[in-house]
N, C-alpha and C. Protein backbone atom coordinates (compact mmCIF):
# COMPACT_ATOMS: atom_id res chain seq x y z
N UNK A 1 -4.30 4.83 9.67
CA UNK A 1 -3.94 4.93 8.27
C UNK A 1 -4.67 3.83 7.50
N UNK A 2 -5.37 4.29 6.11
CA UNK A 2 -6.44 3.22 5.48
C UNK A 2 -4.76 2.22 5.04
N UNK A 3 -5.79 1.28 4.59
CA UNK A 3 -4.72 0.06 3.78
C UNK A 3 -4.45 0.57 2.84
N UNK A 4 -3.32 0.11 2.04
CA UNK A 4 -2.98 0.55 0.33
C UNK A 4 -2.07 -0.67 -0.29
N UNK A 5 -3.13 -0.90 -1.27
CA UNK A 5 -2.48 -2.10 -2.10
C UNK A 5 -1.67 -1.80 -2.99
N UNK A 6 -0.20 -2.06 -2.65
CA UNK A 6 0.74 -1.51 -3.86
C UNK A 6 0.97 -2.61 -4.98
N UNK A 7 0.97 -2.15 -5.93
CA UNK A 7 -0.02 -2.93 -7.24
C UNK A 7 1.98 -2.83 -7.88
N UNK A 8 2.13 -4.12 -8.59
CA UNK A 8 3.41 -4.46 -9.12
C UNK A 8 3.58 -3.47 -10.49
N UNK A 9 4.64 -2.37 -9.99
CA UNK A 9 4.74 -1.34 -11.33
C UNK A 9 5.53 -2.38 -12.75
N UNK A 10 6.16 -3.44 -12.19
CA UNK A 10 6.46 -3.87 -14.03
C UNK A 10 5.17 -4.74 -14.64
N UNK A 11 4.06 -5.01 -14.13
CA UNK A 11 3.67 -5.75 -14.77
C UNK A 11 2.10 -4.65 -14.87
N UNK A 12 1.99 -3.20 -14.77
CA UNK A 12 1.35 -2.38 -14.86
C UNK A 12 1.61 -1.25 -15.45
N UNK A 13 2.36 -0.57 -15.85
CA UNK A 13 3.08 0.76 -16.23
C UNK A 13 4.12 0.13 -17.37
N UNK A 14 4.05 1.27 -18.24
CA UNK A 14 4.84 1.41 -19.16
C UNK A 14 5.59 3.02 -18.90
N UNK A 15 6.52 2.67 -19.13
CA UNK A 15 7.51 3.89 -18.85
C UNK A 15 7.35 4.82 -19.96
N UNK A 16 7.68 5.74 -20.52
CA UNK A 16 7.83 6.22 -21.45
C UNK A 16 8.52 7.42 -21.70
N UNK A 17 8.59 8.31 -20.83
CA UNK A 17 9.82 9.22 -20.79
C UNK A 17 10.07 10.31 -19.34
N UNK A 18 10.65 10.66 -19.37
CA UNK A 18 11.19 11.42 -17.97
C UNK A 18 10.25 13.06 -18.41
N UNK A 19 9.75 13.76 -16.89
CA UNK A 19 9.04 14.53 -17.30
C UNK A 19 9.91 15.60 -16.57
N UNK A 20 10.15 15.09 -15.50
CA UNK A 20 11.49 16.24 -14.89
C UNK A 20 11.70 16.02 -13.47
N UNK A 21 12.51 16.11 -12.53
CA UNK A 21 12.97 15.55 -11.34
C UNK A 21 12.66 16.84 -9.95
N UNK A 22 13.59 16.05 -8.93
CA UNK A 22 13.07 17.29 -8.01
C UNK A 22 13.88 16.59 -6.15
N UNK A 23 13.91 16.98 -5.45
CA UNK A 23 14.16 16.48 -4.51
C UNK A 23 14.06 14.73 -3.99
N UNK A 24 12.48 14.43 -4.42
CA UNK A 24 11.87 13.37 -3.99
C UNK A 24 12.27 11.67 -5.10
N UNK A 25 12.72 12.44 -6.09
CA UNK A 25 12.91 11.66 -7.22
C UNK A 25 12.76 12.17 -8.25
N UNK A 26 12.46 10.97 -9.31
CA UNK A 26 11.64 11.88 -10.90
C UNK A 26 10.71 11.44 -11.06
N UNK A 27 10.06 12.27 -11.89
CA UNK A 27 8.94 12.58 -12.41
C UNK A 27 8.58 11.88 -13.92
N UNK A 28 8.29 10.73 -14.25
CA UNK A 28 8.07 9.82 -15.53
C UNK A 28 6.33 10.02 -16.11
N UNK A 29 6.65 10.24 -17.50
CA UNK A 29 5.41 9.47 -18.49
C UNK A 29 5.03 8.44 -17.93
N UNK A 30 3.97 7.15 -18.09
CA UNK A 30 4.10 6.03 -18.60
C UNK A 30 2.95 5.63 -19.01
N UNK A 31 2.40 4.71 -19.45
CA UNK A 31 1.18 4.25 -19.86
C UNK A 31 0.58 2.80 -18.54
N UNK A 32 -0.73 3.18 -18.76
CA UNK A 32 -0.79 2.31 -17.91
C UNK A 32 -1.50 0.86 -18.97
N UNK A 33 -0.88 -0.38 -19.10
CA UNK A 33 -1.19 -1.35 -19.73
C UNK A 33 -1.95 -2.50 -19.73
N UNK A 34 -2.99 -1.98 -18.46
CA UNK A 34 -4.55 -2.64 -18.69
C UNK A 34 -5.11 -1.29 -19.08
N UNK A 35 -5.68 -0.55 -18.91
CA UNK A 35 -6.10 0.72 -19.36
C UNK A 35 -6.51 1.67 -20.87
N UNK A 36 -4.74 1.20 -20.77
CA UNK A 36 -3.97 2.19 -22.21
C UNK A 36 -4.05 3.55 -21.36
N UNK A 37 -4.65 4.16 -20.35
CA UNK A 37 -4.44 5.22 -20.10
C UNK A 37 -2.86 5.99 -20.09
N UNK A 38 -2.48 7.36 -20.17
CA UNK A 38 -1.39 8.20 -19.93
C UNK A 38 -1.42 8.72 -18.96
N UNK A 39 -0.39 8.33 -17.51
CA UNK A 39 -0.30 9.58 -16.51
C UNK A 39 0.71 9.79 -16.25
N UNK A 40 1.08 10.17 -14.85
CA UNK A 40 2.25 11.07 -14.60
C UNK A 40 2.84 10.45 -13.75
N UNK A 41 4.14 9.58 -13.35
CA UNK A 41 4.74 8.90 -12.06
C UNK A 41 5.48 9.43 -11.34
N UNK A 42 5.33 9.18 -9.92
CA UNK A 42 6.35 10.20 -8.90
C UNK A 42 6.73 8.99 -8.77
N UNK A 43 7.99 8.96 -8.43
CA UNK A 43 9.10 7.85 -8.05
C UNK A 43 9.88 7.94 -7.09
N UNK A 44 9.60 7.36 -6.36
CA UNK A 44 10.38 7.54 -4.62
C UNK A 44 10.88 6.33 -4.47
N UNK A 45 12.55 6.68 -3.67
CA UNK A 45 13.00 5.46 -2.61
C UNK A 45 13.10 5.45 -1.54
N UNK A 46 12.88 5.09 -1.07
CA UNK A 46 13.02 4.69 0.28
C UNK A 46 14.60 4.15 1.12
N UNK A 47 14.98 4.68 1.86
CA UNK A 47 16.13 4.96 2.50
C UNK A 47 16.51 3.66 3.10
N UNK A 48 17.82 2.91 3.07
CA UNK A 48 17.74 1.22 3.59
C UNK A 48 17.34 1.78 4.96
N UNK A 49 16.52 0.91 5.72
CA UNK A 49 16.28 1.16 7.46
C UNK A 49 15.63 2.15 7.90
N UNK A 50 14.66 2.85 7.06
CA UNK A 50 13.83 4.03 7.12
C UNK A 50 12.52 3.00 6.79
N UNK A 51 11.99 3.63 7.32
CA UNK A 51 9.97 3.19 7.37
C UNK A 51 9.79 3.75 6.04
N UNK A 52 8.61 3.14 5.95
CA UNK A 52 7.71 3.40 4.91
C UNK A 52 6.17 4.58 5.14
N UNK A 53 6.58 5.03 6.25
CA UNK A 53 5.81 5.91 6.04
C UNK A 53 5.07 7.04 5.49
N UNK A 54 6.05 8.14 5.32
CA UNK A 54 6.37 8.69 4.53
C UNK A 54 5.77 8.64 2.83
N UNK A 55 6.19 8.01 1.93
CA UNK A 55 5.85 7.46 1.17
C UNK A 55 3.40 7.26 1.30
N UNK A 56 3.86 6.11 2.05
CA UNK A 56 2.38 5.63 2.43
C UNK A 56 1.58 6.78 2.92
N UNK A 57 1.97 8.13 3.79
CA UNK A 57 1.16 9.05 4.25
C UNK A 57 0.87 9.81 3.20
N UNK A 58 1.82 10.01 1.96
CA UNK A 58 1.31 10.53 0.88
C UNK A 58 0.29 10.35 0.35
N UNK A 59 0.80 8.79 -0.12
CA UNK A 59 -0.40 8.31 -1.18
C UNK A 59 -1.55 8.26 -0.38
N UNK A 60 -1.87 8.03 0.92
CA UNK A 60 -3.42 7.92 1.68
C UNK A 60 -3.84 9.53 1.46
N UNK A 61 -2.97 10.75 1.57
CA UNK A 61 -3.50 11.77 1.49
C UNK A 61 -3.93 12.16 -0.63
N UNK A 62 -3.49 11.59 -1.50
CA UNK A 62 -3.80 11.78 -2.18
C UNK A 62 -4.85 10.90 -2.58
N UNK A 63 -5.55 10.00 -2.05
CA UNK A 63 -6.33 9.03 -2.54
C UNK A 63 -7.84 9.16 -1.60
N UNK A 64 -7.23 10.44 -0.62
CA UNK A 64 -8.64 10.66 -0.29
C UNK A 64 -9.06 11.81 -0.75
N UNK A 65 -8.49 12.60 -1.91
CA UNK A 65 -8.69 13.83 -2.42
C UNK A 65 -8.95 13.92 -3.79
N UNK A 66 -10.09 14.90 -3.82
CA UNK A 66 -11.10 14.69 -4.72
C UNK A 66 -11.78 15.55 -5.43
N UNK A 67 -10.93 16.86 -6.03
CA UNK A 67 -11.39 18.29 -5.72
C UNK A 67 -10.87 18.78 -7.39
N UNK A 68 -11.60 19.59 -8.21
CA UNK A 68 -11.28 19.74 -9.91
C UNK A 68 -10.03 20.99 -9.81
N UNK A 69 -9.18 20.87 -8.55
CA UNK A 69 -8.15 21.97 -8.68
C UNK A 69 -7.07 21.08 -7.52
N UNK A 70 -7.08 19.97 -7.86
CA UNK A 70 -6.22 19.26 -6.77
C UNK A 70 -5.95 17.69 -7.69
N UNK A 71 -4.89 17.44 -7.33
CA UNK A 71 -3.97 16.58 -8.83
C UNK A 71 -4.99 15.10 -8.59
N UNK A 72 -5.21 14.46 -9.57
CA UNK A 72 -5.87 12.88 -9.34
C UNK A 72 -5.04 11.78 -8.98
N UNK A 73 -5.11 11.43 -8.20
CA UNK A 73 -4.24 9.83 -7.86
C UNK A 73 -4.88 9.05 -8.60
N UNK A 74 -4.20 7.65 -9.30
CA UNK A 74 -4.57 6.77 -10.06
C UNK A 74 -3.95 5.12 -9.66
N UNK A 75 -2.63 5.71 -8.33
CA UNK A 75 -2.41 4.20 -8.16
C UNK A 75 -1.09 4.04 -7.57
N UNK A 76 -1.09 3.65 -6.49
CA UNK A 76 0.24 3.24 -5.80
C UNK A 76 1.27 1.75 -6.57
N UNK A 77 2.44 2.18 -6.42
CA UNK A 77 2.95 0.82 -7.44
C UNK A 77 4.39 0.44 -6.26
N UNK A 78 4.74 -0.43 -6.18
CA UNK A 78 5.96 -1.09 -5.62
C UNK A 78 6.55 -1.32 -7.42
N UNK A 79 8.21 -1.98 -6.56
CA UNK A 79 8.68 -2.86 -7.44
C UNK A 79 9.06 -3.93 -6.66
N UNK A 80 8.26 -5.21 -7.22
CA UNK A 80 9.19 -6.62 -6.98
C UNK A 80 10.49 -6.89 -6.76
N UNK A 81 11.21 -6.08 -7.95
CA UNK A 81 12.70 -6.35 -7.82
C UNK A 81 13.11 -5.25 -7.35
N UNK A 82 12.93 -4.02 -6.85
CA UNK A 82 13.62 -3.02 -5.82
C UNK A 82 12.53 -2.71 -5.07
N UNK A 83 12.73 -3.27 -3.58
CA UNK A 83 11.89 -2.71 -2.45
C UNK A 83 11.75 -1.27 -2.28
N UNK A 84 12.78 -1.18 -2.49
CA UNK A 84 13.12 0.36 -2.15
C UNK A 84 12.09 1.45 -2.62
N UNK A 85 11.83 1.09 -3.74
CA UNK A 85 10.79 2.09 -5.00
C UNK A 85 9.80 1.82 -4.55
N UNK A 86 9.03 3.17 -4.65
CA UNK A 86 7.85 3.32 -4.72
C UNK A 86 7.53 4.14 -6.06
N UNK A 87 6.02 3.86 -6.36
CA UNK A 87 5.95 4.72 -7.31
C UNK A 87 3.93 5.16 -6.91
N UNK A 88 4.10 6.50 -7.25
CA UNK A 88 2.62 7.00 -7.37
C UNK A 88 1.84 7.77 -9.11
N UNK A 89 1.07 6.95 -9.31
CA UNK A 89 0.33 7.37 -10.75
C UNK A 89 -0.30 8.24 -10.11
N UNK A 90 -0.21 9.80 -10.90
CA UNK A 90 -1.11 10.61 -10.82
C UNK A 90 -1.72 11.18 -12.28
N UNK A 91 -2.63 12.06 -12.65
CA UNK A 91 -2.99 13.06 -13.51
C UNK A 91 -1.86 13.85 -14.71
N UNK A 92 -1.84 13.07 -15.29
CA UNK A 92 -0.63 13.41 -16.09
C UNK A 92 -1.43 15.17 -16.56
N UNK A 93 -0.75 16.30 -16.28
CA UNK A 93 -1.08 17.67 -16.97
C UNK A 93 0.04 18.06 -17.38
N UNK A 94 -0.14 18.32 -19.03
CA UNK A 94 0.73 18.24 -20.20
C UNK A 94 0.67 19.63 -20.57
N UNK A 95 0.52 20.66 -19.77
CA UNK A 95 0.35 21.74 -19.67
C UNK A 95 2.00 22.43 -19.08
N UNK A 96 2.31 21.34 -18.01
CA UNK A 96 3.52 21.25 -17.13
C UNK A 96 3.04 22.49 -16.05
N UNK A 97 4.14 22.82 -15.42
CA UNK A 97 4.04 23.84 -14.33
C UNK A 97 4.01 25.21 -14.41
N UNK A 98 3.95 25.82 -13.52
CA UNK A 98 3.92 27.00 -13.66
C UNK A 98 5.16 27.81 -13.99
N UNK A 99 6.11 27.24 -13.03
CA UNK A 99 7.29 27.75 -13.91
C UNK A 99 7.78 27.24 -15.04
N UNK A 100 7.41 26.47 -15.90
CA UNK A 100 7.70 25.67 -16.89
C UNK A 100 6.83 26.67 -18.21
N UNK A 101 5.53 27.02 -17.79
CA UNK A 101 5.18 27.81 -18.70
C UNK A 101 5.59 29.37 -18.80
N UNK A 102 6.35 29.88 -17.52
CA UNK A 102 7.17 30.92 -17.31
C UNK A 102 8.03 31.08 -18.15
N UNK A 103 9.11 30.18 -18.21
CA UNK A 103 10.30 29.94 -19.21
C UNK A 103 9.96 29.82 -20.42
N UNK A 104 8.63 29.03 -20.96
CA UNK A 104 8.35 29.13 -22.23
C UNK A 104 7.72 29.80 -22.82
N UNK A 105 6.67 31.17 -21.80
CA UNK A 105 6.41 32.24 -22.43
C UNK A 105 6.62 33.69 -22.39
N UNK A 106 6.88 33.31 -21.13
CA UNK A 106 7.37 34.90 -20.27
C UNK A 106 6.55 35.27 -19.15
N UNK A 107 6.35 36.38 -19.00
CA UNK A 107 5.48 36.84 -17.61
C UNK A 107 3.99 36.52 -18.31
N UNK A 108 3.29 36.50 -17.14
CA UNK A 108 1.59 35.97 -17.24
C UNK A 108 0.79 37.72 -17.35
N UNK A 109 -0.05 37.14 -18.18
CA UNK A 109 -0.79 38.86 -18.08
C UNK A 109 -1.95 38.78 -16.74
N UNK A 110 -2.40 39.91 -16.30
CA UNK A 110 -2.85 40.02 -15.36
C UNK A 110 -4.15 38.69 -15.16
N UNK A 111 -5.10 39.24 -16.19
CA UNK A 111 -6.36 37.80 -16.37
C UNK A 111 -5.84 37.02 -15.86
N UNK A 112 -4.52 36.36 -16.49
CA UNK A 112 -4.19 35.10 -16.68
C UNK A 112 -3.67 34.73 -14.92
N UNK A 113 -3.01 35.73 -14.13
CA UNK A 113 -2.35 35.34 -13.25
C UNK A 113 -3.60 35.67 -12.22
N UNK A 114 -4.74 36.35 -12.66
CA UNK A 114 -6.06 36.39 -11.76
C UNK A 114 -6.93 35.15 -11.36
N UNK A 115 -6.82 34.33 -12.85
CA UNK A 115 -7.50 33.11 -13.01
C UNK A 115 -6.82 32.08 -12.33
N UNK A 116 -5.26 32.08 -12.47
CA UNK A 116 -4.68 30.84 -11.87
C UNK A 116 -4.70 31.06 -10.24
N UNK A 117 -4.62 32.31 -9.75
CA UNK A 117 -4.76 32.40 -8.23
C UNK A 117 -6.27 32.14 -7.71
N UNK A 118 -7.18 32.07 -8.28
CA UNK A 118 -8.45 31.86 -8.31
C UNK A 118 -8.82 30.71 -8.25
N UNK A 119 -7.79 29.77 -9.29
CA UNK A 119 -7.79 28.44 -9.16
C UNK A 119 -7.27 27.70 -7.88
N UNK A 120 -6.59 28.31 -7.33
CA UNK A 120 -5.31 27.78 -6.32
C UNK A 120 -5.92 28.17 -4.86
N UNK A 121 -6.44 28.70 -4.94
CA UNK A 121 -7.42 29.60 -3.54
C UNK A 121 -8.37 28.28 -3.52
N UNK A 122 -9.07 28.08 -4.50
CA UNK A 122 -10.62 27.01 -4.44
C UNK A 122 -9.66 25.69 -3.66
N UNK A 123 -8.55 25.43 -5.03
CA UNK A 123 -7.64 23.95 -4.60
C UNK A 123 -7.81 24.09 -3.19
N UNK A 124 -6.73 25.31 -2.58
CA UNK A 124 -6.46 25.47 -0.97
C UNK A 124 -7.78 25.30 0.09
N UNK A 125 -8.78 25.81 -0.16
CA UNK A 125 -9.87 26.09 0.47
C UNK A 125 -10.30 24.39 0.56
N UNK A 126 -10.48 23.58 -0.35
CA UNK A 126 -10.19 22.46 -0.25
C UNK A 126 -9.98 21.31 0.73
N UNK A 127 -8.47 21.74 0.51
CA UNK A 127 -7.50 21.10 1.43
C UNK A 127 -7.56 21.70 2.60
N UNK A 128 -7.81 22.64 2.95
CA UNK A 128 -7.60 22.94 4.17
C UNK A 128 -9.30 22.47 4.90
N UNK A 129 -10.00 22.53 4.50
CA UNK A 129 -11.47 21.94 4.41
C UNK A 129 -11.25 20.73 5.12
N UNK A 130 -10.44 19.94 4.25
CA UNK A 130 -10.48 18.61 4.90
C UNK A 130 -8.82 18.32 5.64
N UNK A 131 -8.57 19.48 6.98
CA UNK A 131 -7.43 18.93 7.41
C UNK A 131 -6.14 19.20 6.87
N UNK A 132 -6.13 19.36 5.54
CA UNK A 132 -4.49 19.42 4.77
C UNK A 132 -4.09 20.53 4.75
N UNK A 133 -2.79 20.74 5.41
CA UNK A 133 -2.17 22.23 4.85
C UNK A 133 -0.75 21.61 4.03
N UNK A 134 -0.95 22.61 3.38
CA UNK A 134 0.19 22.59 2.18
C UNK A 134 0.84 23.51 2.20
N UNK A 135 2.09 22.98 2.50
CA UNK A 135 3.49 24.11 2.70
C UNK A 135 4.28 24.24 1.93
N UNK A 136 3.84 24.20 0.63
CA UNK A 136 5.07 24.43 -0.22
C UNK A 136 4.42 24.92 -1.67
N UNK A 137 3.33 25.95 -1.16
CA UNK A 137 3.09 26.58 -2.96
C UNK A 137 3.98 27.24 -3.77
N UNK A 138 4.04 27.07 -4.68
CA UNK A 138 5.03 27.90 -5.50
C UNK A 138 4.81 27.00 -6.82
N UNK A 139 5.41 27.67 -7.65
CA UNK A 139 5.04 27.39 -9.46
C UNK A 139 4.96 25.94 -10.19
N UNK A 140 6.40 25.82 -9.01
CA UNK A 140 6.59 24.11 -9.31
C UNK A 140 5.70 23.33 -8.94
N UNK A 141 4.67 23.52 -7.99
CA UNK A 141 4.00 22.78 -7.55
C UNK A 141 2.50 23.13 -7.99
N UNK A 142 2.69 24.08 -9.55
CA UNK A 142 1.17 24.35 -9.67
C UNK A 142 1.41 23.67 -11.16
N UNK A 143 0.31 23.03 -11.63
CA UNK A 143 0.33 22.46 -12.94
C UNK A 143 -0.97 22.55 -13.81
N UNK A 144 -0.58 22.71 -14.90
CA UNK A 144 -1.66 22.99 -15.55
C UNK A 144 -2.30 21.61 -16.83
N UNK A 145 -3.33 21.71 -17.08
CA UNK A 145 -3.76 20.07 -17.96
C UNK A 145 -3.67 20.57 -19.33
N UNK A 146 -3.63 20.52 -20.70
CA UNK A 146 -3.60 20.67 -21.74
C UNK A 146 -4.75 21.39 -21.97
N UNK A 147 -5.98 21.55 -21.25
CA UNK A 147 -7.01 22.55 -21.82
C UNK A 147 -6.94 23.70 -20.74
N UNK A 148 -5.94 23.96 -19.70
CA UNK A 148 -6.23 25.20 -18.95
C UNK A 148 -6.16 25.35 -18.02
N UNK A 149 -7.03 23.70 -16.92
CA UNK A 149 -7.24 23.53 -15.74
C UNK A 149 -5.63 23.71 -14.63
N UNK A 150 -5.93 24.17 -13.52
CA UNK A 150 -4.91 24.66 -12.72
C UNK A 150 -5.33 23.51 -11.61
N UNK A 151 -4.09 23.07 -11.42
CA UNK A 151 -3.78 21.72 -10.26
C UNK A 151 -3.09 21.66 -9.66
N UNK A 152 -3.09 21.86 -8.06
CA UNK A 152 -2.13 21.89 -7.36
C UNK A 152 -1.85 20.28 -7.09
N UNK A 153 -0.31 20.52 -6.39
CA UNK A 153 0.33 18.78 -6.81
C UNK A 153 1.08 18.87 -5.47
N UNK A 154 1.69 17.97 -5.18
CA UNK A 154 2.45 17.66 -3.63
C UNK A 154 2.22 18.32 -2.56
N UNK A 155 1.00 17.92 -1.70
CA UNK A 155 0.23 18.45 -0.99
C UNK A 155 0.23 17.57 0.13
């Protein structure tokens, strides 16, 4: 497993609002404040007396992936004052998910659901390219960026 420098989330990130939750934790805005950049935070704890693995096998698998249909990592974060937390900056897509744009528009017309499986095939082809299988496609885990692009996420 490569090294990973977990970089202090209070004195890096700005919070800014909740984007939506899920098994693993939630899902936060924040800004990043050397940067000014906007991305997307996954927020994980870690279990008292549980390894850190978990966590760490993620972020090494997202930080070696590199593909225009597969989400961007931007930065592993601890907290000083809770061990427990972890946090991962990714690709903020303000597009939201697939089921998210379900609920807010209705069913997808054919094009549309041609193009996003088109997108998600390349992502997969990808990942599986280099080793990764991903067991958990489904809507929630497909996201889209504010101009269109289709991104698969927790992989």
């Amino acid at each position: 497993m490569d090294v990973i420098a977990l970089r202090d989330v209070d004195n890096e990130l700005s919070f800014i609002k909740s984007l939506g939750h899920g098994g693993f934790g939630v899902i936060l805005m924040a800004q990043n404040l050397h940067s000014g950049e906007i991305v997307a935070v996954k927020t994980m704890q870690r279990n008292p007396g549980a390894g850190i693995s978990d966590p760490l096998r993620e972020i090494c698998l997202m930080k070696e992936c590199d593909h225009e249909n597969v989400i961007k990592f931007h930065g592993a974060y601890c907290s000083f004052t809770d061990h427990r937390a972890f946090y991962i900056a990714m690709e903020l897509c303000g597009g939201g998910s697939l089921c998210d744009l379900y609920e807010d528009v209705g069913a997808f017309h054919e094009e549309e659901t041609a193009f996003v499986c088109r997108e998600v095939l390349k992502g997969l082809k990808y990942l599986h390219g280099n080793g990764i299988l991903h067991r958990d496609i489904k809507g929630d885990n497909i996201l889209v960026t504010d101009i269109g692009d289709v991104k698969i996420c927790e992989y």
